[in-house]
PDB file of N, CA and C in Angstrom:
ATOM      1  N   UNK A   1     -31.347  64.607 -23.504  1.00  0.00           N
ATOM      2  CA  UNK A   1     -30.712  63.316 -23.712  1.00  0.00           C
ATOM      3  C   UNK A   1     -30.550  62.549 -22.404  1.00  0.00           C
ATOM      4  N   UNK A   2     -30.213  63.383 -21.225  1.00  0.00           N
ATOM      5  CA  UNK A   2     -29.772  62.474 -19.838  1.00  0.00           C
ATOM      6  C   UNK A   2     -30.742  62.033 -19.656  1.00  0.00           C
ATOM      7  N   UNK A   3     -32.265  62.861 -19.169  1.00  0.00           N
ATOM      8  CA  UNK A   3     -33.624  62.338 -19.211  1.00  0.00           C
ATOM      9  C   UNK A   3     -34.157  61.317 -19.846  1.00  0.00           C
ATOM     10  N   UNK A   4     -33.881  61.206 -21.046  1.00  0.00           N
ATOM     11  CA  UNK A   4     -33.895  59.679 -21.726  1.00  0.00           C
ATOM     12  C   UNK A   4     -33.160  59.022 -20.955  1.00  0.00           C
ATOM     13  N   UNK A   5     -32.132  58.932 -21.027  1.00  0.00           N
ATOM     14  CA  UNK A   5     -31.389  57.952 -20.857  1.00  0.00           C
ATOM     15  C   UNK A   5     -31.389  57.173 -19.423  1.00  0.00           C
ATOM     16  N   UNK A   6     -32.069  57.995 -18.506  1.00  0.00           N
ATOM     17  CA  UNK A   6     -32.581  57.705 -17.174  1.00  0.00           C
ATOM     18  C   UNK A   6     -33.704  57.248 -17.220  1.00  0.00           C
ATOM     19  N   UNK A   7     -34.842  57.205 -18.259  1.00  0.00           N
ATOM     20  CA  UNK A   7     -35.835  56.655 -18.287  1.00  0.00           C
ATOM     21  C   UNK A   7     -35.831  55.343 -18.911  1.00  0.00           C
ATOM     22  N   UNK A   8     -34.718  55.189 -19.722  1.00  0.00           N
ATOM     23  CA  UNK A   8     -34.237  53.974 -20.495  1.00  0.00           C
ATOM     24  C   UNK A   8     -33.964  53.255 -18.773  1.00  0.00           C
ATOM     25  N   UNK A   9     -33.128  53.875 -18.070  1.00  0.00           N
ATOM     26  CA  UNK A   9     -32.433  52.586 -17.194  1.00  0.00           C
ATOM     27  C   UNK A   9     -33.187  52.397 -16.274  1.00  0.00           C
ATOM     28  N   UNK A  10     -34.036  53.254 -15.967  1.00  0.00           N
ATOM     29  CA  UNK A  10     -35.628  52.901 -15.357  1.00  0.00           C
ATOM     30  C   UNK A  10     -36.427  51.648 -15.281  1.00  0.00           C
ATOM     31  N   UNK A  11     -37.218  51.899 -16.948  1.00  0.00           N
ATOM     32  CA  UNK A  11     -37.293  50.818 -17.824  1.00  0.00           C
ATOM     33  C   UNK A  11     -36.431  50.003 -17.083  1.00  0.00           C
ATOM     34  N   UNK A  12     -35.796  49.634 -17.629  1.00  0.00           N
ATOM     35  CA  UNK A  12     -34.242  48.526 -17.971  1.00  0.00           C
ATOM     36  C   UNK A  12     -34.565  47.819 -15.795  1.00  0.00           C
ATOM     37  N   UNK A  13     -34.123  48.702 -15.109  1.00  0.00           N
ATOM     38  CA  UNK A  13     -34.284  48.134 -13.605  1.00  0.00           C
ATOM     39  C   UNK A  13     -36.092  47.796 -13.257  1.00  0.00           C
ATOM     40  N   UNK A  14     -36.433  48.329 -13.579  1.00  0.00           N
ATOM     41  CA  UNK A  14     -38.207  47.732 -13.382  1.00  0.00           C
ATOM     42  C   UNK A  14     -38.560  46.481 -14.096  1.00  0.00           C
ATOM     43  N   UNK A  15     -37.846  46.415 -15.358  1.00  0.00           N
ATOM     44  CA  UNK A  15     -38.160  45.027 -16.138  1.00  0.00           C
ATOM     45  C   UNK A  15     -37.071  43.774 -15.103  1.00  0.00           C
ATOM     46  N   UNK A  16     -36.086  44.100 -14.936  1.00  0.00           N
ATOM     47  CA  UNK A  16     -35.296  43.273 -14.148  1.00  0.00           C
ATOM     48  C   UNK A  16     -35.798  43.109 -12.884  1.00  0.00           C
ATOM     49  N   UNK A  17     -36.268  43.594 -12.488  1.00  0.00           N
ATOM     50  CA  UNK A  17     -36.767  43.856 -10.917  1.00  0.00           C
ATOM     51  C   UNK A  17     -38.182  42.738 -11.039  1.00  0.00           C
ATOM     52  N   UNK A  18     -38.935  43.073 -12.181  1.00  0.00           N
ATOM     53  CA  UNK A  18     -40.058  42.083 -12.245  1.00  0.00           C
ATOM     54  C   UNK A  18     -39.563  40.560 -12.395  1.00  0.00           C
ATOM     55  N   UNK A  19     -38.745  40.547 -13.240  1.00  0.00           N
ATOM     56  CA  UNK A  19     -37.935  39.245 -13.966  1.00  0.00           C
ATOM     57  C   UNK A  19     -37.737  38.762 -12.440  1.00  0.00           C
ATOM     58  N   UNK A  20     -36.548  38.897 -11.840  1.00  0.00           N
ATOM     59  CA  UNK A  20     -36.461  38.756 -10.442  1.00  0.00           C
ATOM     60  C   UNK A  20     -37.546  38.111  -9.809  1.00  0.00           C
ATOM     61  N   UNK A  21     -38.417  38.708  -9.450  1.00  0.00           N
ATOM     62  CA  UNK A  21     -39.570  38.950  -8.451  1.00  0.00           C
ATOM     63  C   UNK A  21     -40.062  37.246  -9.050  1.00  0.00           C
ATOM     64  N   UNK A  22     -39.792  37.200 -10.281  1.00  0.00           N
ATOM     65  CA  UNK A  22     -41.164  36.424 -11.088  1.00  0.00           C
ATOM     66  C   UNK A  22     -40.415  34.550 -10.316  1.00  0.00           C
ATOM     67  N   UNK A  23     -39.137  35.151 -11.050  1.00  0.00           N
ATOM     68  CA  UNK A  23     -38.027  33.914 -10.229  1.00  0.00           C
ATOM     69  C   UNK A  23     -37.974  33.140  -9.174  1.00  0.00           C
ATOM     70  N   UNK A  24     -37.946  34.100  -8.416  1.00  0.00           N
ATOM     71  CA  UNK A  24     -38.011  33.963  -6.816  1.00  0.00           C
ATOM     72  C   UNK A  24     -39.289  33.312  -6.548  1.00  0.00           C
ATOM     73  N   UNK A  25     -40.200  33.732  -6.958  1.00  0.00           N
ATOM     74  CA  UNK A  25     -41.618  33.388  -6.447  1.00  0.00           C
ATOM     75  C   UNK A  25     -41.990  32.183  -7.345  1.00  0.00           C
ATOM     76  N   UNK A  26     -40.847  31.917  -8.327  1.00  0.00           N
ATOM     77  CA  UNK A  26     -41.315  30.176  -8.899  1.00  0.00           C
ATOM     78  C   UNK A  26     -40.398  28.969  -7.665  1.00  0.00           C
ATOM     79  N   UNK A  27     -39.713  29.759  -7.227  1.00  0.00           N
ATOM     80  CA  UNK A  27     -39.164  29.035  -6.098  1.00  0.00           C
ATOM     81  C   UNK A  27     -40.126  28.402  -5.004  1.00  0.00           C
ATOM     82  N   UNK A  28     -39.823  27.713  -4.588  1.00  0.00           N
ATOM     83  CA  UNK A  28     -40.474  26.641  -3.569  1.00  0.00           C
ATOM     84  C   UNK A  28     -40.185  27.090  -2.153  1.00  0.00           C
ATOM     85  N   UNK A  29     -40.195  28.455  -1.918  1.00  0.00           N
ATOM     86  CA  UNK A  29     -40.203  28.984  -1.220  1.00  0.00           C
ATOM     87  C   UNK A  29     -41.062  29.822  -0.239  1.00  0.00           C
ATOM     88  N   UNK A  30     -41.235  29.974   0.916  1.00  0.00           N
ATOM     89  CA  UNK A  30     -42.660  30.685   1.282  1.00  0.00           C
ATOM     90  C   UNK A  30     -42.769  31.711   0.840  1.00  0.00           C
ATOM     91  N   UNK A  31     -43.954  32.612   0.178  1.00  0.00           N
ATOM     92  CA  UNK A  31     -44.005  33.978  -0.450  1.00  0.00           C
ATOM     93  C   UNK A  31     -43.551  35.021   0.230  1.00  0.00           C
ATOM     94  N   UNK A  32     -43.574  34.770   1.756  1.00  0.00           N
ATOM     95  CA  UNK A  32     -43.154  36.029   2.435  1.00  0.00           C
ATOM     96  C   UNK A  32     -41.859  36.280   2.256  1.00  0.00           C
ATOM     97  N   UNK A  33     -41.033  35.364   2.784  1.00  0.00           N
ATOM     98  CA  UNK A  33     -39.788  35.317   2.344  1.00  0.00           C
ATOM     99  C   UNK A  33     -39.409  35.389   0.477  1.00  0.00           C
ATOM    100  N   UNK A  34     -39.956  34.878   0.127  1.00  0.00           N
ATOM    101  CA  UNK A  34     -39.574  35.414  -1.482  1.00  0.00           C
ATOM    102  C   UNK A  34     -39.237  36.862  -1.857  1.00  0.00           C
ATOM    103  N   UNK A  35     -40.698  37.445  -1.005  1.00  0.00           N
ATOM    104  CA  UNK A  35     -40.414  38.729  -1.540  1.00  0.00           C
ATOM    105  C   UNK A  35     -39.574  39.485  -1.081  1.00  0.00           C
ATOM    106  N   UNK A  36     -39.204  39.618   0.691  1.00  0.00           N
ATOM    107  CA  UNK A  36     -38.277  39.823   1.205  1.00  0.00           C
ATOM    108  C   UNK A  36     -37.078  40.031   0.317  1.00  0.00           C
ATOM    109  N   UNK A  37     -37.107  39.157  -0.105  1.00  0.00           N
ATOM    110  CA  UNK A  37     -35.455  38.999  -1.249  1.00  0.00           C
ATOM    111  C   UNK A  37     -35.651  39.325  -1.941  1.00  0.00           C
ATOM    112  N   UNK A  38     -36.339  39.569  -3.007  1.00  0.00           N
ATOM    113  CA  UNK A  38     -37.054  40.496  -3.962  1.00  0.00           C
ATOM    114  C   UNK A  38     -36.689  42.170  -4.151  1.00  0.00           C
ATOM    115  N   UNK A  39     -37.108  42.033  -3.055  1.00  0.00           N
ATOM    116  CA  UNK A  39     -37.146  43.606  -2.166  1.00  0.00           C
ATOM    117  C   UNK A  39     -35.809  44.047  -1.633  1.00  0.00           C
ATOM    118  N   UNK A  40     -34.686  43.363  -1.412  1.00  0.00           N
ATOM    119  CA  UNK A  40     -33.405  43.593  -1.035  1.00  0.00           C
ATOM    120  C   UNK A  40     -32.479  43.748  -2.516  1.00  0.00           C
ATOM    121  N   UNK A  41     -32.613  42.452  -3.313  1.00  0.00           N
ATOM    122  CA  UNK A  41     -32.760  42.463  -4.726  1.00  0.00           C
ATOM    123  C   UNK A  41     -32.886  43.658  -5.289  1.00  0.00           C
ATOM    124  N   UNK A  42     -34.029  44.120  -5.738  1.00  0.00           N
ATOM    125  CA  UNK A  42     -34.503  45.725  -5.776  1.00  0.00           C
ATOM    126  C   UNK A  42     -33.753  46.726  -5.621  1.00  0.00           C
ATOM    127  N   UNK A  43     -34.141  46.584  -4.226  1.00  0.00           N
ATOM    128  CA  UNK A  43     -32.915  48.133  -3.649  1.00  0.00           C
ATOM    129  C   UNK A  43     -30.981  47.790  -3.929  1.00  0.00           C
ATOM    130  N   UNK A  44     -31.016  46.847  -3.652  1.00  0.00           N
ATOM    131  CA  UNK A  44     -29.506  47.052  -3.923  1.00  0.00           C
ATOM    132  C   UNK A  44     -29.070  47.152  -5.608  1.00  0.00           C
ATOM    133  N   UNK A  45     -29.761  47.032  -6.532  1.00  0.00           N
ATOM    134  CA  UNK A  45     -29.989  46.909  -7.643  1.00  0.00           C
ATOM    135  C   UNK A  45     -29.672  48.750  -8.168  1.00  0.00           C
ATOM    136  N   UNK A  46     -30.708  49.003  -7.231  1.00  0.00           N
ATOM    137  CA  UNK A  46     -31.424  50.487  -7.512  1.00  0.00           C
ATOM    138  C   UNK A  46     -29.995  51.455  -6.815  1.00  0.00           C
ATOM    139  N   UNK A  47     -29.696  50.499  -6.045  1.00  0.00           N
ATOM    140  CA  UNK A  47     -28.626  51.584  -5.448  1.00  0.00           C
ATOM    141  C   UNK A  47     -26.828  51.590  -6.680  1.00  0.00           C
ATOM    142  N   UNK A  48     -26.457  50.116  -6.779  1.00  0.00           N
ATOM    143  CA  UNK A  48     -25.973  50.038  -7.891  1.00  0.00           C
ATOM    144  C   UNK A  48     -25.904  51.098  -8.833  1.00  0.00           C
ATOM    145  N   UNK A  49     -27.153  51.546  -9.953  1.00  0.00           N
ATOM    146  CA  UNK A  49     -27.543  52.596 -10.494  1.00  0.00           C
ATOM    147  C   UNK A  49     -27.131  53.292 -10.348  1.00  0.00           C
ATOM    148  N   UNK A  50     -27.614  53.853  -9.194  1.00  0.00           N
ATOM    149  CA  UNK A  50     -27.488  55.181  -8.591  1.00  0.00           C
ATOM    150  C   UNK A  50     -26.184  55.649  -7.912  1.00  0.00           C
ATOM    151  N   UNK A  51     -25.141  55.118  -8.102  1.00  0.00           N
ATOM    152  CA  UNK A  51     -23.851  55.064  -7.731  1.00  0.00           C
ATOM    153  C   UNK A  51     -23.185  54.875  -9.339  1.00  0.00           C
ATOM    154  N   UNK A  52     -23.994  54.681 -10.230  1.00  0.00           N
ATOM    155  CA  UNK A  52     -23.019  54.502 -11.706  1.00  0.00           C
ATOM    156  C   UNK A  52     -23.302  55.904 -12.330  1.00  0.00           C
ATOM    157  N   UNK A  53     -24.480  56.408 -11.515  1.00  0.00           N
ATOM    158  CA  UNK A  53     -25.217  57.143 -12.174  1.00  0.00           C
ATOM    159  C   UNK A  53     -24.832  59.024 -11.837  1.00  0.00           C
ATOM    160  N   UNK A  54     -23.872  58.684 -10.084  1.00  0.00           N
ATOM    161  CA  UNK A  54     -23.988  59.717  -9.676  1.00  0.00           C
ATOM    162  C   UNK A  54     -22.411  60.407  -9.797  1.00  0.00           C
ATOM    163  N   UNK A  55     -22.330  62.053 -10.316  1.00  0.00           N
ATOM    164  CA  UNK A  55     -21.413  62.414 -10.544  1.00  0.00           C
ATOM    165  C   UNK A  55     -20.241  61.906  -9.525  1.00  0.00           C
ATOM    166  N   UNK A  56     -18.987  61.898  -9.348  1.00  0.00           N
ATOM    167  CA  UNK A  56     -17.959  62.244  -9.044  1.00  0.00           C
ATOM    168  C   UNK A  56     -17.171  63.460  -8.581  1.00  0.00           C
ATOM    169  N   UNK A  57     -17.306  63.899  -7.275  1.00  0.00           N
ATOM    170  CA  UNK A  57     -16.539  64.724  -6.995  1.00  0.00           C
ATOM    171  C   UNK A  57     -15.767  64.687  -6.216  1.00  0.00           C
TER     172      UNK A  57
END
């Protein structure tokens, strides 16, 4: 069941992460910098997760 359910929020942060990405880069912004933020976006995203995700002791 956890295994699912980690592959669900996987899913779930990769689709957001694209959504994101897609955003940013409709912006009128230079691409380098887009992705930059993208990429910070991402990880702090991922870290989020991984702090909801990680036991308590």
């Amino acid at each position: 069941m956890k295994i699912a359910a980690n592959l669900r929020r996987a899913i779930e942060l990769t689709e957001l992460g694209l959504a994101l990405r897609r955003s940013v880069l409709q912006q009128d912004k230079p691409q380098d910098d887009a992705m930059v933020q993208v990429m910070r976006e991402i990880r702090r995203t991922k870290e989020q997760a991984w702090q909801q995700n990680s036991p308590e002791f």
